[in-house]
N, C-alpha and C. Protein backbone atom coordinates (compact mmCIF):
# COMPACT_ATOMS: atom_id res chain seq x y z
N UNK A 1 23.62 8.62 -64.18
CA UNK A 1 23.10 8.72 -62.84
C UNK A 1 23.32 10.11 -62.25
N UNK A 2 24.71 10.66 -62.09
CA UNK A 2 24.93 11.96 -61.61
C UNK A 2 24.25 13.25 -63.00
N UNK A 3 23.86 12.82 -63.76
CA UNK A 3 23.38 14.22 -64.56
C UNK A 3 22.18 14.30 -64.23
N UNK A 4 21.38 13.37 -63.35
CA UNK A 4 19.81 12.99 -62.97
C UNK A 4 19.94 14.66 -61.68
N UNK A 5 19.19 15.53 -61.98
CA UNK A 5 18.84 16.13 -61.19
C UNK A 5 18.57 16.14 -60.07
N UNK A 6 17.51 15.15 -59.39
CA UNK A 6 16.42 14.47 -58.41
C UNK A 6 17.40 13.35 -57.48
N UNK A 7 18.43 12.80 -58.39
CA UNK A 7 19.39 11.85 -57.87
C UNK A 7 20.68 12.45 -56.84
N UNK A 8 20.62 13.80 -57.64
CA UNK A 8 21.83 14.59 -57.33
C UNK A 8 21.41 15.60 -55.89
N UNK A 9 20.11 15.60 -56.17
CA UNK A 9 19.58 16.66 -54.87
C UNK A 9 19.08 15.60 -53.91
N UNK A 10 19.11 14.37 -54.35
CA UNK A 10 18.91 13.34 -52.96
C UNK A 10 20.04 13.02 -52.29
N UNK A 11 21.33 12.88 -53.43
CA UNK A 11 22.37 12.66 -52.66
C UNK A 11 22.84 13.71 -51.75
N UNK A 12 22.52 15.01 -52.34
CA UNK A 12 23.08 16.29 -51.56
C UNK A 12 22.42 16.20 -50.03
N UNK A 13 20.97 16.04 -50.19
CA UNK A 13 20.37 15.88 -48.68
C UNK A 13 21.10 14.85 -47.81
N UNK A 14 21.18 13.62 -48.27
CA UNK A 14 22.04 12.55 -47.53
C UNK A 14 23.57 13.34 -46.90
N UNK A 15 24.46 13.83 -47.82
CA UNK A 15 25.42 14.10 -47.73
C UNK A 15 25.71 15.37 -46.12
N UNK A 16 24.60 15.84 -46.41
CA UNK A 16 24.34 17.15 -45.75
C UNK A 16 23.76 16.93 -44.27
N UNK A 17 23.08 15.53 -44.44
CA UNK A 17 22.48 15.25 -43.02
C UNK A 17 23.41 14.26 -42.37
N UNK A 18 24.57 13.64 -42.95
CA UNK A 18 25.65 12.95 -42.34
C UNK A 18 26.46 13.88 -41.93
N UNK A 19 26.38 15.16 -42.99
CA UNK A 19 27.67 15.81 -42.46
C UNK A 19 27.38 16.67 -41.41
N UNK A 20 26.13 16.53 -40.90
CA UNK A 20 25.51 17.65 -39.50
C UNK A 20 26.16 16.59 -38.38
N UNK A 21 26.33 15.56 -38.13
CA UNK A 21 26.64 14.63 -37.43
C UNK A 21 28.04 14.91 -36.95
N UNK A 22 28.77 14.10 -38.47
CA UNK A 22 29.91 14.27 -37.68
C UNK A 22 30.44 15.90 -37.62
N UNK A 23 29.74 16.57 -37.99
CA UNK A 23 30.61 18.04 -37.73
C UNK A 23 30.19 18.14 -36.47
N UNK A 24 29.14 17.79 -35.82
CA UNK A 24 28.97 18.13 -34.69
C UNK A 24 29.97 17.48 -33.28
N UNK A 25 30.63 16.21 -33.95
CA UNK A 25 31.29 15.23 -33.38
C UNK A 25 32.40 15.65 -33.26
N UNK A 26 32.66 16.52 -34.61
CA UNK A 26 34.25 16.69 -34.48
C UNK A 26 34.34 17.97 -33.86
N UNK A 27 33.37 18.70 -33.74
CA UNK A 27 33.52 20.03 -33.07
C UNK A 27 33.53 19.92 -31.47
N UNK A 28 32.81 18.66 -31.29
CA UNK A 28 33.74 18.30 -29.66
C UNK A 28 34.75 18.15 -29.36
N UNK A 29 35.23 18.10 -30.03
CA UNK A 29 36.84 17.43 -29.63
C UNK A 29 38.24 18.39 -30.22
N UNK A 30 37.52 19.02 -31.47
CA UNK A 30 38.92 19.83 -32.14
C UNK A 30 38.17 21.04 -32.37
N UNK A 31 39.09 22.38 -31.87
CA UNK A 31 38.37 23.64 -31.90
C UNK A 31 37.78 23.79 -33.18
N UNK A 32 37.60 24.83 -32.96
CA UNK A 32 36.72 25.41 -34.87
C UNK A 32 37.40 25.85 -35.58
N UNK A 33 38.52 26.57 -34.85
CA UNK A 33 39.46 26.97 -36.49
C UNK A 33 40.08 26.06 -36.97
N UNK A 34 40.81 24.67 -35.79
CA UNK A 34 41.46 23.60 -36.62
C UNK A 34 40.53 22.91 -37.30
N UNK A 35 39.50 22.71 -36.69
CA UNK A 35 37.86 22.07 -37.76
C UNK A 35 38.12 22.67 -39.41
N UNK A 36 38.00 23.84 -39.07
CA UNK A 36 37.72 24.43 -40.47
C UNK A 36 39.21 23.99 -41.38
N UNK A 37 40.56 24.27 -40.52
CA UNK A 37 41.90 24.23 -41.39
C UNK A 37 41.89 22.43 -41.94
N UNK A 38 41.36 21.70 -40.78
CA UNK A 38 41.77 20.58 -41.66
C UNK A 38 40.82 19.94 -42.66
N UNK A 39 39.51 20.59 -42.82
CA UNK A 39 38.62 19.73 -43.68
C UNK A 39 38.20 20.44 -44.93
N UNK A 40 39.21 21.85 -44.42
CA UNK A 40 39.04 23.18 -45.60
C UNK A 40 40.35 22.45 -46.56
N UNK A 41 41.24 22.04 -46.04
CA UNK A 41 42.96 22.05 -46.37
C UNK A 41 42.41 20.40 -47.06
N UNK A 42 41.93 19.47 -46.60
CA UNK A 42 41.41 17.86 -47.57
C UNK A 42 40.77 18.39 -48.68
N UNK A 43 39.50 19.10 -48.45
CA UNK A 43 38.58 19.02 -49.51
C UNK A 43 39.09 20.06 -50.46
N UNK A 44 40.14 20.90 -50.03
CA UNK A 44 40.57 21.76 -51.02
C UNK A 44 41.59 21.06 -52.04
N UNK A 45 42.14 20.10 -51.51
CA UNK A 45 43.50 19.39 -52.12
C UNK A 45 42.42 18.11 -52.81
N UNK A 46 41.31 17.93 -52.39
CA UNK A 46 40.60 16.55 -53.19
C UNK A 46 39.95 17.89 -54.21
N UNK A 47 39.00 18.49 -54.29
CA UNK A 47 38.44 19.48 -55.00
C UNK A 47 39.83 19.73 -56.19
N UNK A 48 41.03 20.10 -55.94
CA UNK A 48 41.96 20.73 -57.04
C UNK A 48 42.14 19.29 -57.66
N UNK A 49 42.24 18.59 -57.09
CA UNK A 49 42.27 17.01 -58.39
C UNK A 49 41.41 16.93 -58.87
N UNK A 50 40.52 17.20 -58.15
CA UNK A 50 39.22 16.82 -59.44
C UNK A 50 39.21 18.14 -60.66
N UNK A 51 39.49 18.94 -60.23
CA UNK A 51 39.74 20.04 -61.44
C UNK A 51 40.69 19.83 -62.30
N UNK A 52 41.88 19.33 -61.83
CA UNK A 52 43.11 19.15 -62.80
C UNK A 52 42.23 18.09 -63.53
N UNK A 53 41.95 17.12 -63.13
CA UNK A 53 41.21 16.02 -64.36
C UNK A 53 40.20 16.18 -64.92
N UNK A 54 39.50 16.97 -64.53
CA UNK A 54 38.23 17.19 -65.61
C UNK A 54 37.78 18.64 -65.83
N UNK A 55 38.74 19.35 -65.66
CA UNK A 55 37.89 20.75 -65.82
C UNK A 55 39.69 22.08 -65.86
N UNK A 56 40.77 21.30 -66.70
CA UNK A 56 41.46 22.05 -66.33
C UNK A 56 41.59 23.77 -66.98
N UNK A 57 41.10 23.81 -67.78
CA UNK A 57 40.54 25.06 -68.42
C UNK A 57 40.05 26.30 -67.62
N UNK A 58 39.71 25.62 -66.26
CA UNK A 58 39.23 26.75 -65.27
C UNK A 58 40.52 27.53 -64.62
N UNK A 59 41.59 26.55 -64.45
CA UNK A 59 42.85 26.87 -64.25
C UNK A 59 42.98 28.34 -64.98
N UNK A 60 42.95 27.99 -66.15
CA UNK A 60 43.58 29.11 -66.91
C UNK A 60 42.47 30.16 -67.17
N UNK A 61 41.73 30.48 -66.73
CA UNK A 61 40.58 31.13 -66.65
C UNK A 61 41.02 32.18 -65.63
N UNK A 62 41.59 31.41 -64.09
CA UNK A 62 41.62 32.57 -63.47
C UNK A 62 43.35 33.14 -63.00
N UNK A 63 43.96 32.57 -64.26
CA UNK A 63 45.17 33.39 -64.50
C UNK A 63 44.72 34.25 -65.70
N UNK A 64 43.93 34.19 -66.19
CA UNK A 64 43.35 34.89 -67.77
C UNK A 64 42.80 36.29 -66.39
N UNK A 65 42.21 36.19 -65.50
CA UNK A 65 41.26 36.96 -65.31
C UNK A 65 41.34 37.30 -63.81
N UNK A 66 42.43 37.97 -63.22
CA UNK A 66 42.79 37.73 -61.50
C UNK A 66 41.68 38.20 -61.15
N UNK A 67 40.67 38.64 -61.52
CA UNK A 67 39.55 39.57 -60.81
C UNK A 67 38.90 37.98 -60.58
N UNK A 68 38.36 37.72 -61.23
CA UNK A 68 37.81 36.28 -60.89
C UNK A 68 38.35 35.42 -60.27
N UNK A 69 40.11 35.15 -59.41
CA UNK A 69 40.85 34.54 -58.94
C UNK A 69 40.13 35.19 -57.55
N UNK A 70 40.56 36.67 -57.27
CA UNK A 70 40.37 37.48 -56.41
C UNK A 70 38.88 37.33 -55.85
N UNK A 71 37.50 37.26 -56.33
CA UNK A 71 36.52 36.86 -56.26
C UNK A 71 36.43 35.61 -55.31
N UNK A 72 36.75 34.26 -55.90
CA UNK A 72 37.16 33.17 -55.64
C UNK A 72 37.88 33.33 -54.21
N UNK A 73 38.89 33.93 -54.29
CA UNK A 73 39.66 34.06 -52.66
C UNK A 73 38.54 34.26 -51.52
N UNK A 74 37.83 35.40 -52.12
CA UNK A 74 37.08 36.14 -51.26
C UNK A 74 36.09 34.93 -50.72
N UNK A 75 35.49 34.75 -51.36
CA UNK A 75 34.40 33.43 -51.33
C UNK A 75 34.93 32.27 -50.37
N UNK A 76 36.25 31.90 -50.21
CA UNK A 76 36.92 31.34 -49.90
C UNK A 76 37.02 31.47 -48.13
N UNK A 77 37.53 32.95 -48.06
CA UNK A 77 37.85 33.55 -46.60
C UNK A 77 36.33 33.07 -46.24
N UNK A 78 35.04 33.97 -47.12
CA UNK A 78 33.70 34.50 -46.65
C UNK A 78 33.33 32.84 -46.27
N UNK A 79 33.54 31.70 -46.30
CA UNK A 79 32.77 30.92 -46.19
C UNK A 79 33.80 29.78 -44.78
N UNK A 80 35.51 30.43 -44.86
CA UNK A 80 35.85 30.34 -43.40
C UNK A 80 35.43 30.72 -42.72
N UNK A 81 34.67 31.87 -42.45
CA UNK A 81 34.18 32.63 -41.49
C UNK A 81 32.70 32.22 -41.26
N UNK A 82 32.23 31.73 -42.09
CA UNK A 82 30.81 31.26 -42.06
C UNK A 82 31.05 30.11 -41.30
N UNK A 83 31.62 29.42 -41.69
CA UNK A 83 31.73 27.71 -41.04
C UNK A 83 32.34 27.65 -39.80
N UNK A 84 33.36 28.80 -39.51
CA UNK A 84 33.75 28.79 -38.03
C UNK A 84 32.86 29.30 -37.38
N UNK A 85 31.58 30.29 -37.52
CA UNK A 85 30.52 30.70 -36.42
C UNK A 85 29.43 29.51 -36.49
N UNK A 86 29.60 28.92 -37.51
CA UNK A 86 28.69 27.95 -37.18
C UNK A 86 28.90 26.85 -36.44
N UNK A 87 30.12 26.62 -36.89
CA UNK A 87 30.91 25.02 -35.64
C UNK A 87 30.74 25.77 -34.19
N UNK A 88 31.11 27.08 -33.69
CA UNK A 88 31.00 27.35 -32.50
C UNK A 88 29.29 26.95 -32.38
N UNK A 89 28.86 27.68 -32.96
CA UNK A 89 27.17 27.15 -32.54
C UNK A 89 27.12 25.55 -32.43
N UNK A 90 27.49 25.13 -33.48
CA UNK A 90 26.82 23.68 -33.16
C UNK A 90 27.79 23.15 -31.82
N UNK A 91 29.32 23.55 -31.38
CA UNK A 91 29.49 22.74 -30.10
C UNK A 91 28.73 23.03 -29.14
N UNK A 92 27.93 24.60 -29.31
CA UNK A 92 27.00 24.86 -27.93
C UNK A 92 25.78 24.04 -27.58
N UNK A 93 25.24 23.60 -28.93
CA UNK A 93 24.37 23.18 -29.11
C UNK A 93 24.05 21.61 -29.64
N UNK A 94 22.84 20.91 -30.36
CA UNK A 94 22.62 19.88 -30.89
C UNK A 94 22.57 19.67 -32.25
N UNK A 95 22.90 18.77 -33.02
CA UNK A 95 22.80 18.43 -34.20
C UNK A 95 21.48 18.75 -34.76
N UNK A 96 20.63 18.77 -34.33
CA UNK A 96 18.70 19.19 -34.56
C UNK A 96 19.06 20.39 -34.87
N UNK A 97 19.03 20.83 -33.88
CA UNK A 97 19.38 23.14 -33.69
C UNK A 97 20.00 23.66 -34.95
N UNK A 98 21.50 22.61 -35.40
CA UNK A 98 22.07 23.24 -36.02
C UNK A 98 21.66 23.10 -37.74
N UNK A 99 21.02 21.66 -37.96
CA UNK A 99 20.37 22.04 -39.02
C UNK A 99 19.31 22.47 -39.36
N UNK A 100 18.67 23.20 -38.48
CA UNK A 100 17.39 24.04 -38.36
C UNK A 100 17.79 25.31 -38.44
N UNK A 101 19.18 25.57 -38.74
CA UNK A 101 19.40 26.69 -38.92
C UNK A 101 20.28 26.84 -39.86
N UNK A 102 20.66 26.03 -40.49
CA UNK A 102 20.57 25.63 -41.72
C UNK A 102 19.71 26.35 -43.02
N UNK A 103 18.57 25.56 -42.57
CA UNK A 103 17.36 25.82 -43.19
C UNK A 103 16.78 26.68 -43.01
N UNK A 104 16.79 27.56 -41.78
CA UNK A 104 16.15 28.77 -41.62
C UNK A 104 17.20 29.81 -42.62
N UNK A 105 18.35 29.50 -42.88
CA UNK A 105 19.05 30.59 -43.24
C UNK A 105 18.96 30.18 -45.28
N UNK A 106 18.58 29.19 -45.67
CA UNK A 106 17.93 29.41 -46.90
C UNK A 106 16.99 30.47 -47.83
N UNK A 107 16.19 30.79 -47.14
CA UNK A 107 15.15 31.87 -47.40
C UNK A 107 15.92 33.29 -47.09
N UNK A 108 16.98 33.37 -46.41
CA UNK A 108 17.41 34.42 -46.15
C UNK A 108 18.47 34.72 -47.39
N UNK A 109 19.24 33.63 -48.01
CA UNK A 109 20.23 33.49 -49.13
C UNK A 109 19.35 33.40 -50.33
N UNK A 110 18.27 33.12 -50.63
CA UNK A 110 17.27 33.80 -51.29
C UNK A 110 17.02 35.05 -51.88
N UNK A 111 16.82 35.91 -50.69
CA UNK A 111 16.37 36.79 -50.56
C UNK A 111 17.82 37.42 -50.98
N UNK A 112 19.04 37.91 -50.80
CA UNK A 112 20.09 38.42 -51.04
C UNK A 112 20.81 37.74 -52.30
N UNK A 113 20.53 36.58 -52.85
CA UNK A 113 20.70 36.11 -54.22
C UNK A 113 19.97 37.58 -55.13
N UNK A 114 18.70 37.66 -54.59
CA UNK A 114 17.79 38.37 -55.85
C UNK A 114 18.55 39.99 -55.73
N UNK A 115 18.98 40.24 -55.10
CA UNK A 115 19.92 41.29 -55.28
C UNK A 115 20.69 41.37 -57.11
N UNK A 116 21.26 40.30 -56.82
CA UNK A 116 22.22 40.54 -57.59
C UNK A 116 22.31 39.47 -59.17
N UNK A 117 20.87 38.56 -59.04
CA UNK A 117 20.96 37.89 -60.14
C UNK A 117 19.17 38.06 -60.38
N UNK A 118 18.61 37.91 -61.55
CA UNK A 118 18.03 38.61 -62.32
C UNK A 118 16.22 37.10 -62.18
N UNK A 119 17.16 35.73 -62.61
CA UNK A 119 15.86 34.94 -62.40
C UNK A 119 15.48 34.65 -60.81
N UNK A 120 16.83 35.23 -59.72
CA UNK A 120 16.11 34.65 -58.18
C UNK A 120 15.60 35.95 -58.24
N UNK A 121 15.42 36.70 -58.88
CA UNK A 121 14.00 38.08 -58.12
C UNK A 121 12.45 37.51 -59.03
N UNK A 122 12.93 36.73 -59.81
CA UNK A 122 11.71 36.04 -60.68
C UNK A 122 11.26 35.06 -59.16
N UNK A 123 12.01 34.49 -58.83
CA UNK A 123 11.21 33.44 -57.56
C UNK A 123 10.70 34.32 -56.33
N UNK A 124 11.27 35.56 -55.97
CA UNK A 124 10.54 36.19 -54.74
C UNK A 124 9.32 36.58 -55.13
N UNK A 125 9.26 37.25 -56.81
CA UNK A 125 8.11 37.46 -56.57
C UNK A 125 7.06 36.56 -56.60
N UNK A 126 7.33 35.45 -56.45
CA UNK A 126 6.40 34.09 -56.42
C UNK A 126 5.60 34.01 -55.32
N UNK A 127 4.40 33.80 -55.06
CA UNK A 127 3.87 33.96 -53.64
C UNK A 127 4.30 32.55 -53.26
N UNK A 128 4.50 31.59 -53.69
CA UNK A 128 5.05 30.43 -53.51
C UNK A 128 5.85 30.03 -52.43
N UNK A 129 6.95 30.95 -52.85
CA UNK A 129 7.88 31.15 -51.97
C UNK A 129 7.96 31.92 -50.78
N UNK A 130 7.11 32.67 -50.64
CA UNK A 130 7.30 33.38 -49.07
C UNK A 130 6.43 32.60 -48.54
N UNK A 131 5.15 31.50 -49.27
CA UNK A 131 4.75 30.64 -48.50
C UNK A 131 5.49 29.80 -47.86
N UNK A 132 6.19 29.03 -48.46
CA UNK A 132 7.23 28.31 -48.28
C UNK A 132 8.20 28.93 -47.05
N UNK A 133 8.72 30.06 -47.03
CA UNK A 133 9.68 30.33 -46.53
C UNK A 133 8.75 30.73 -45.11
N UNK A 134 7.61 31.23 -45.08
CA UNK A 134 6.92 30.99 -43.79
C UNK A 134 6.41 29.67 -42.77
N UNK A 135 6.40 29.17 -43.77
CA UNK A 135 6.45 27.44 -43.60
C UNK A 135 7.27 27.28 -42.79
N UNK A 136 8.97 27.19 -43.48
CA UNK A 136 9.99 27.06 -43.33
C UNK A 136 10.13 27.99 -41.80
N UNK A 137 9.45 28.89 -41.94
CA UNK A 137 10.07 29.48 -40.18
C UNK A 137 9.49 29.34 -39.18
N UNK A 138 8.29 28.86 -39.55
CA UNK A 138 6.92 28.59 -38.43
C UNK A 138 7.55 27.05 -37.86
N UNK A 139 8.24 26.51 -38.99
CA UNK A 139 7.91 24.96 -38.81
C UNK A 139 9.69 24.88 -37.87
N UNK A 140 10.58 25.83 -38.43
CA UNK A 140 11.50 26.19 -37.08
C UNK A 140 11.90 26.14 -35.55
N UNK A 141 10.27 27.03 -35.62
CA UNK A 141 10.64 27.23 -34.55
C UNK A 141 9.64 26.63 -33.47
């Protein structure tokens, strides 16, 4: 069931449109940096179990390789900082707003993917996709 592609990107949408909810719920009530410390600090401690049991090899990967540990950190901070400007937005705002911006900011992670990896500059040059991504901004806003 989970190696089903189509299964896995349906669950992700589900997952993603519950979690616009209550993030928006919990950002009423508990600031944004404790937002971020306590659901960064669960899913980090559920995430490392699931590694120790099925993937412990990665462990030793980034003691083999601190540059890739160091990477990882970074990614880490870069995406505290992402999630705390976004919880401030969404307490200003509505659960609609905030995943509309969401999605507006897809085409933009796109576009800065093809920087640096070789088949996402194969999709920009797709006219496909800037259809799409005009779509995507017309239908925005």
């Amino acid at each position: 069931m989970l190696k089903n592609p189509l299964i896995l990107n349906l669950l992700y949408v589900l997952a993603i449109g519950l979690n616009i909810v209550f993030l928006r719920y919990f950002s009423l009530h508990i600031d944004a940096l404790n937002n971020n410390g306590v659901r960064f600090t669960v899913g980090g401690l559920v995430l490392l179990g699931l590694i120790w049991l099925k993937h412990r090899y990665d462990f030793r990967k980034l003691i083999e390789k601190p540059k890739l540990a160091l990477i990882g950190a970074l990614m880490g901070v870069m995406m505290c900082g992402n999630m705390y400007f976004w919880l401030k937005g969404v307490a200003l705002t509505n659960a609609v707003t905030a995943s509309v911006s969401g999605v507006l900011a897809m085409p933009f992670g796109i576009a800065v993917a093809g920087i640096f990896f070789q088949d996402e500059r194969q999709k920009l040059k797709n006219k496909t996709f800037w259809f799409g991504s005009l779509l995507t901004i017309l239908g925005a806003l």
